[in-house]
C-alpha atoms as a PDB file:
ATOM      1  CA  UNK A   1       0.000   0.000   0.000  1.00  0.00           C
ATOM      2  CA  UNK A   2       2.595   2.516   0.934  1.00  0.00           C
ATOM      3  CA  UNK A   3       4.453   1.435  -2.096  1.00  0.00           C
ATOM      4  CA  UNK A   4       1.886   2.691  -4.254  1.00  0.00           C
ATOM      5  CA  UNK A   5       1.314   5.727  -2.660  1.00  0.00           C
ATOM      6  CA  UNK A   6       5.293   6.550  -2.992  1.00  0.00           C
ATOM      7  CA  UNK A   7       4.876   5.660  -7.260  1.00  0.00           C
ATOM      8  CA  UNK A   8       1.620   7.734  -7.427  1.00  0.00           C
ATOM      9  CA  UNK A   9       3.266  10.522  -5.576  1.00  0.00           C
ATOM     10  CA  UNK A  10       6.955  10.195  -7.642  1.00  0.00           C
ATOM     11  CA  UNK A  11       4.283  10.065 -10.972  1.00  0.00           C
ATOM     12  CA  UNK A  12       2.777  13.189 -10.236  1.00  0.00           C
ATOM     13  CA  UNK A  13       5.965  15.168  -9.476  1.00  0.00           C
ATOM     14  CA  UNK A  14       7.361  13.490 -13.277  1.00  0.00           C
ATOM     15  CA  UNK A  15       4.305  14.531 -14.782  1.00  0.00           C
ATOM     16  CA  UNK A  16       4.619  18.254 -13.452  1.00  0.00           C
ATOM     17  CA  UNK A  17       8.380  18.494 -14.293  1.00  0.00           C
ATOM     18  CA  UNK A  18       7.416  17.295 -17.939  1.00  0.00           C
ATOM     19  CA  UNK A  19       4.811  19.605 -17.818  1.00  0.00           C
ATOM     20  CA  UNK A  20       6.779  22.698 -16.477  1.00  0.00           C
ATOM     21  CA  UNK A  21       9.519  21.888 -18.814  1.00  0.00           C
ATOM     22  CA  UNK A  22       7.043  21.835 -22.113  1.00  0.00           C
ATOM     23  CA  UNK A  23       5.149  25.000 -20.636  1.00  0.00           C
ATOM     24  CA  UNK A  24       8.787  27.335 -20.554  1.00  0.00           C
ATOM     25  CA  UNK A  25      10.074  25.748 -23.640  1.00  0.00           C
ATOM     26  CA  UNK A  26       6.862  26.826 -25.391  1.00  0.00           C
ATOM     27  CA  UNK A  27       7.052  30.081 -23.344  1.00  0.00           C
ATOM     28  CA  UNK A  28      10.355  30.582 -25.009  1.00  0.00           C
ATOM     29  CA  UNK A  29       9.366  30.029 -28.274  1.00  0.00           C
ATOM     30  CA  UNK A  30       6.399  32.236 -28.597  1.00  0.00           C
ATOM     31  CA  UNK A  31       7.372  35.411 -26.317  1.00  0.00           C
ATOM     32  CA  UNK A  32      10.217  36.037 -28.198  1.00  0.00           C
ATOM     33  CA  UNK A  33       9.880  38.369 -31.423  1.00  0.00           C
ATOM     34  CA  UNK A  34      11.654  36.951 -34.344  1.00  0.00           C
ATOM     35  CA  UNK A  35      14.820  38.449 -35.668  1.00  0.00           C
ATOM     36  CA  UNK A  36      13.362  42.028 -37.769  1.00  0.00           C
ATOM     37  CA  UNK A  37      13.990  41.890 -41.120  1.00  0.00           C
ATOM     38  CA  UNK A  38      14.160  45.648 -41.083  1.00  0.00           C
ATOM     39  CA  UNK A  39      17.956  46.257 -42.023  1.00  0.00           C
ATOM     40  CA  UNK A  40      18.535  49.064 -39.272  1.00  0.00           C
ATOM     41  CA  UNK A  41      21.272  51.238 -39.760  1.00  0.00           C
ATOM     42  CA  UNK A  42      22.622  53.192 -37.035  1.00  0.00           C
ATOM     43  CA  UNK A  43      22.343  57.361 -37.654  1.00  0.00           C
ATOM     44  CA  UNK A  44      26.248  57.896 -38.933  1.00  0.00           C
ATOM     45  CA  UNK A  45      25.417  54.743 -41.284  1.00  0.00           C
ATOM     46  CA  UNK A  46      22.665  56.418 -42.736  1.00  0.00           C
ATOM     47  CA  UNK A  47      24.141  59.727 -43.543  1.00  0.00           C
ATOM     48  CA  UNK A  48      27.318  57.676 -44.741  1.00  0.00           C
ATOM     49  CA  UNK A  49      25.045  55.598 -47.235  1.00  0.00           C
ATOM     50  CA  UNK A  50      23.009  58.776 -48.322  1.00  0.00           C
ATOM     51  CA  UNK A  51      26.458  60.324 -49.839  1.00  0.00           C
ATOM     52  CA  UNK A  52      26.297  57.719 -52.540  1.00  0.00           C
ATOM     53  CA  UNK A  53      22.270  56.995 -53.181  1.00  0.00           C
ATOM     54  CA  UNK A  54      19.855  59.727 -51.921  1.00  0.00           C
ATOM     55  CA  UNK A  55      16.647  58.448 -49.815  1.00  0.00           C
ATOM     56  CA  UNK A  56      14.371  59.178 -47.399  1.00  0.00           C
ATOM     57  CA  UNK A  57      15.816  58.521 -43.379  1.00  0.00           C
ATOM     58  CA  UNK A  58      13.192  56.638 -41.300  1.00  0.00           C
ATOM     59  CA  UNK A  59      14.026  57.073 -37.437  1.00  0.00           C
ATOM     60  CA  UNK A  60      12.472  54.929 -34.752  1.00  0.00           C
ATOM     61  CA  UNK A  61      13.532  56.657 -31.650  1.00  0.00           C
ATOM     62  CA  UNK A  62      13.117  54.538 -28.490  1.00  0.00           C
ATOM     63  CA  UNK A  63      14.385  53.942 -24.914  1.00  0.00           C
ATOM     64  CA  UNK A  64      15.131  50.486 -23.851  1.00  0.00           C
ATOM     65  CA  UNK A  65      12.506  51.108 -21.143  1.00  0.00           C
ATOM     66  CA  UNK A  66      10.002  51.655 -23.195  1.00  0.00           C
ATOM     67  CA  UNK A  67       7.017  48.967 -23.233  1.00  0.00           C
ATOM     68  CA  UNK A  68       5.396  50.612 -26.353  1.00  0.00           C
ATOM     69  CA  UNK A  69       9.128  50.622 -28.190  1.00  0.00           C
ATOM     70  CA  UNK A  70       8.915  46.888 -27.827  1.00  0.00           C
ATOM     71  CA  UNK A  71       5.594  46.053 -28.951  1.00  0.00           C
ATOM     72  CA  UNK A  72       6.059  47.952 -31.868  1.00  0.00           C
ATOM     73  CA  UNK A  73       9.098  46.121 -32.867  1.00  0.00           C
ATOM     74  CA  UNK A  74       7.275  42.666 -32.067  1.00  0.00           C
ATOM     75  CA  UNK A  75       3.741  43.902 -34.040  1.00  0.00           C
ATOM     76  CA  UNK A  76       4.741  46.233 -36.793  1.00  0.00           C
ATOM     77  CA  UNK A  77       8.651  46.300 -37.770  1.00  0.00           C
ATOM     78  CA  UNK A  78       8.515  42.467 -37.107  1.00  0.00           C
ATOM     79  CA  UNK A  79       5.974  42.762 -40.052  1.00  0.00           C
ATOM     80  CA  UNK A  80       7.965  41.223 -43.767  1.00  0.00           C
ATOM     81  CA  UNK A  81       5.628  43.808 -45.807  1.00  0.00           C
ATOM     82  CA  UNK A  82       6.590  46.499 -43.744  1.00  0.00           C
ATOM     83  CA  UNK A  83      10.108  45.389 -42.993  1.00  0.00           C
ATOM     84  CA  UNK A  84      10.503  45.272 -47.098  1.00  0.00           C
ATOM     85  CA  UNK A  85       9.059  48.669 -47.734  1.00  0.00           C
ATOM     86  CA  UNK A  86      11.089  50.255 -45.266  1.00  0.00           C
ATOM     87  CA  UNK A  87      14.433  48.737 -46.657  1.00  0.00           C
ATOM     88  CA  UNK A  88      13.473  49.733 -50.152  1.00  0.00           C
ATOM     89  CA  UNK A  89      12.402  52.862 -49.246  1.00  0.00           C
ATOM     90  CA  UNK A  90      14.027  54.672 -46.549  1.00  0.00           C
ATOM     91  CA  UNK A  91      17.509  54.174 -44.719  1.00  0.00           C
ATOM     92  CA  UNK A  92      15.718  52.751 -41.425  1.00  0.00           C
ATOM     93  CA  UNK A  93      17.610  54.091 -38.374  1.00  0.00           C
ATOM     94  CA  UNK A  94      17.407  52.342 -34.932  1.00  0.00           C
ATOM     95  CA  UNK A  95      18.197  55.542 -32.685  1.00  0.00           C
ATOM     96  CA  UNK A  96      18.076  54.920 -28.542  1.00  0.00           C
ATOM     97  CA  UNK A  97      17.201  58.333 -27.212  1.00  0.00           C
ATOM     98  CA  UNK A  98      19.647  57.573 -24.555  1.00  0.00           C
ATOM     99  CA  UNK A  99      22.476  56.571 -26.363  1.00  0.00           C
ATOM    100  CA  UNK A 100      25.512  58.215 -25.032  1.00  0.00           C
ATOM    101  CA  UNK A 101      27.976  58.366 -27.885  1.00  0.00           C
ATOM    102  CA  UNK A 102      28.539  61.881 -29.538  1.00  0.00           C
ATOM    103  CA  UNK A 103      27.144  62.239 -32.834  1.00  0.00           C
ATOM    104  CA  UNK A 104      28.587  64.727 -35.102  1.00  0.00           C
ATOM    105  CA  UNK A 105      25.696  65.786 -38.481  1.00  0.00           C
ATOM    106  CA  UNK A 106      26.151  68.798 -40.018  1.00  0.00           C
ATOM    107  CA  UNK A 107      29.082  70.678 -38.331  1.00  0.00           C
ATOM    108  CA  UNK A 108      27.577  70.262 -34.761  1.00  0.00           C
ATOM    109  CA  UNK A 109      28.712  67.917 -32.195  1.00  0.00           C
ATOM    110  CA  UNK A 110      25.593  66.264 -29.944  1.00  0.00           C
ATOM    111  CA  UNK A 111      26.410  64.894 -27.149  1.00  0.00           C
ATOM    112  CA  UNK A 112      24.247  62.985 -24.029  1.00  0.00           C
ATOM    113  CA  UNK A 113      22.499  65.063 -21.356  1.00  0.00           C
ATOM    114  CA  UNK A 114      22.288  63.531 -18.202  1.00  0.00           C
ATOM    115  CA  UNK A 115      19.797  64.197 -15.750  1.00  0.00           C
ATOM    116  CA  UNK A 116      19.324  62.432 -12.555  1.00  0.00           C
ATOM    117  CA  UNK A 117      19.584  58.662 -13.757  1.00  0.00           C
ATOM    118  CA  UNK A 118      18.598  59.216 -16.845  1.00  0.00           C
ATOM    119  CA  UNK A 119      18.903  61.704 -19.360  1.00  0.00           C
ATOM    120  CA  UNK A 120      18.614  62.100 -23.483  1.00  0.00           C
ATOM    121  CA  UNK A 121      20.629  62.881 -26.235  1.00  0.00           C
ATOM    122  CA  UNK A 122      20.541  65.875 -27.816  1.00  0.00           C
ATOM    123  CA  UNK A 123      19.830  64.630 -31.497  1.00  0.00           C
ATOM    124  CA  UNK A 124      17.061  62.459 -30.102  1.00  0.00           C
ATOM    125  CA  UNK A 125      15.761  65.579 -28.365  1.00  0.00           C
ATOM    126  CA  UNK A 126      16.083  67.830 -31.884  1.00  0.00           C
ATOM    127  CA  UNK A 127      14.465  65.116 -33.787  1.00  0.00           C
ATOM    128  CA  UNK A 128      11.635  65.433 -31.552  1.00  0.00           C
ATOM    129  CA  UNK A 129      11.423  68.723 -31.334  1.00  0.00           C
ATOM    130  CA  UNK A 130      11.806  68.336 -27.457  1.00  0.00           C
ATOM    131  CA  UNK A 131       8.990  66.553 -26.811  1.00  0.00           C
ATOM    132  CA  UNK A 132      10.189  63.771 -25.425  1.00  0.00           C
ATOM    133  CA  UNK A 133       7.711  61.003 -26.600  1.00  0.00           C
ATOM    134  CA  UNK A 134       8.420  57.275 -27.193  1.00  0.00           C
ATOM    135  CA  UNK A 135       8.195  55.456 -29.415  1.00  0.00           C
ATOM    136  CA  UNK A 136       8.136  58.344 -31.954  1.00  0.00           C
ATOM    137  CA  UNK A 137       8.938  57.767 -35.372  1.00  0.00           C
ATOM    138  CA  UNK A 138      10.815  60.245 -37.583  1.00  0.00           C
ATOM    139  CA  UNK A 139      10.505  60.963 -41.513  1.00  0.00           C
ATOM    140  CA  UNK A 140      13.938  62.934 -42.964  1.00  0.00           C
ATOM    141  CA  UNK A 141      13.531  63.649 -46.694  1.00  0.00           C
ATOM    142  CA  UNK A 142      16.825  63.131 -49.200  1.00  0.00           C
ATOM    143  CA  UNK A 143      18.403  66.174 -47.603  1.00  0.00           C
ATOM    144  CA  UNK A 144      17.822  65.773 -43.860  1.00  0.00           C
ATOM    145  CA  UNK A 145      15.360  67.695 -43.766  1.00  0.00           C
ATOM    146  CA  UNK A 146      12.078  66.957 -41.234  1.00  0.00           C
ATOM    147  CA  UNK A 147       9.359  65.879 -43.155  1.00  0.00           C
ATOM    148  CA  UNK A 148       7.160  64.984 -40.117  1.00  0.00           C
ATOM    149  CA  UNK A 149       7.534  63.001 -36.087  1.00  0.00           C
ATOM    150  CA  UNK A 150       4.708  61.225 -35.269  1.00  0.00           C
ATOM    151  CA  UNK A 151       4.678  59.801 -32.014  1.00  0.00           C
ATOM    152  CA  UNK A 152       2.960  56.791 -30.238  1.00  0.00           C
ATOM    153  CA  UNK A 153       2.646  53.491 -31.291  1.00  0.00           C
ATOM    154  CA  UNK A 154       1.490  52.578 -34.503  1.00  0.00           C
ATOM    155  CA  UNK A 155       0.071  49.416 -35.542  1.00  0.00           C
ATOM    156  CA  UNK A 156       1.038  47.458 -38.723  1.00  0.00           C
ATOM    157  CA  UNK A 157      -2.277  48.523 -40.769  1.00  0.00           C
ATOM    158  CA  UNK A 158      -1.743  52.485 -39.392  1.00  0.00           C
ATOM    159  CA  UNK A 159       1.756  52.376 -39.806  1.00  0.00           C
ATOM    160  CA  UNK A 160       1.585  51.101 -43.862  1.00  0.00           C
ATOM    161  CA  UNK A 161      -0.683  53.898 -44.445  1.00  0.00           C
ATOM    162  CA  UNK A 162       1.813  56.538 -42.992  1.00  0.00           C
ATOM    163  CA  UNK A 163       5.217  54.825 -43.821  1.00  0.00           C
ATOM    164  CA  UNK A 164       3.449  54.684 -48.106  1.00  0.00           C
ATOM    165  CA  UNK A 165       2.258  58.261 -48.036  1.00  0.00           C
ATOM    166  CA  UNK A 166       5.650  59.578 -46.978  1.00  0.00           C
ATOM    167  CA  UNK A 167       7.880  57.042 -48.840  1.00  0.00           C
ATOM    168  CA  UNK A 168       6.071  57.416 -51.820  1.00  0.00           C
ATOM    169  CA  UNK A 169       6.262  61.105 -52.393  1.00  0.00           C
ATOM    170  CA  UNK A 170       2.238  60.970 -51.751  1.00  0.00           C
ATOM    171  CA  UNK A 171       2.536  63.451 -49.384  1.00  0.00           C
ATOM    172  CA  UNK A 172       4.167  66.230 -51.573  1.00  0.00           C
ATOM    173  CA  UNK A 173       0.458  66.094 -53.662  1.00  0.00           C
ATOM    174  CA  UNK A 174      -1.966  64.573 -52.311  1.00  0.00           C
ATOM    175  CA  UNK A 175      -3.960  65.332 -48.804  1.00  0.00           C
ATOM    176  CA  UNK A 176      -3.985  62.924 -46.045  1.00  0.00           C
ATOM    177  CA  UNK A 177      -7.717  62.765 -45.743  1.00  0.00           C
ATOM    178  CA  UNK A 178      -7.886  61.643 -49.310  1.00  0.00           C
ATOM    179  CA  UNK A 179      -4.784  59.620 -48.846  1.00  0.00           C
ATOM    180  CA  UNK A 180      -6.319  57.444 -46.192  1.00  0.00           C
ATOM    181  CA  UNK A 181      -9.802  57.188 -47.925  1.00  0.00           C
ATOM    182  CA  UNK A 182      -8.458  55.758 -50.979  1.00  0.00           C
ATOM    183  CA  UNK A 183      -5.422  53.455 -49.279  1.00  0.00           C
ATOM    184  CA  UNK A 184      -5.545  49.819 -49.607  1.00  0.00           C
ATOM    185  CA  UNK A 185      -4.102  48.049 -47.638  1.00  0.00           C
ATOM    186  CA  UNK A 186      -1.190  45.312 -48.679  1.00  0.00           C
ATOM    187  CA  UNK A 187      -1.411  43.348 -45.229  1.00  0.00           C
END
């Protein structure tokens, strides 16, 4: 009698350890984002690349804090259409707003500004205009110039809308009103 009771009780505790096992490998598997396809570039890169072959600079500036950051990397840059557009598009820049190498664009030198345990770099800060906002996502046209921030997260089906109007010139002609009433969508 006790005998059993001992195999019942050593079952169980093989059965939970299989089951615990299965549960994080399958944890593992599916909470982790695969790889982005986007080719991110790092700001220097960018500017580097746009000496030889003009395009549009697409920024995603984000903290590593940032919940919102993360999701959109999982749900929207994790996305192959989107990924693909913004490679053939746009020289897509990673950018942590809290980076604290210097940067030197344009003759200026911008550096990290600390402030109590934190703090922000100064391009991150001029991209944004200083509103300090993340994620936010930045448009440069073929010159460097701002063509428009836009921050919050932006899911895939928003985000194509946007990413199309700007890459494709769409926004030089064409309202956004009528721009998003006519859109269809490739996802």
């Amino acid at each position: 009698m006790r005998t059993n009771y001992i195999m019942r009780k050593q079952n169980l505790f093989l059965l939970c350890l299989v089951s615990a096992i299965a549960l994080g490998i399958s944890t593992a598997f599916h909470d982790k984002p695969a790889a982005s396809n986007v080719q991110w570039l790092t700001f220097e890169e960018a500017v580097e690349r746009s000496k030889t072959e003009k395009k549009k600079i697409f920024i995603d500036v984000y903290t590593n804090w940032c919940g919102w950051c993360k999701v959109m990397d999982k749900n929207t840059f994790n996305n192959p259409k989107i990924a693909e557009y913004l490679n053939e598009n746009f020289y897509p820049v990673k950018f942590n707003a809290e980076q604290r190498e210097e940067i030197v664009f344009r003759d200026h030198t911008f550096k990290f500004i600390s402030s109590g345990g934190r703090g922000v770099h100064e391009l991150a800060a001029s991209l944004l205009n200083n509103k300090l906002s993340y994620p936010t996502v930045v448009f440069l046209d073929e010159d460097f110039n701002m063509i428009q921030p836009l921050p919050g997260y932006q899911k895939p089906q928003q985000f194509e809308k946007i990413v199309k109007f700007i890459g494709g010139d769409h926004f030089r002609s064409t309202s956004w009103k009528d721009w998003e009433q006519n859109f269809e969508s490739q996802l």
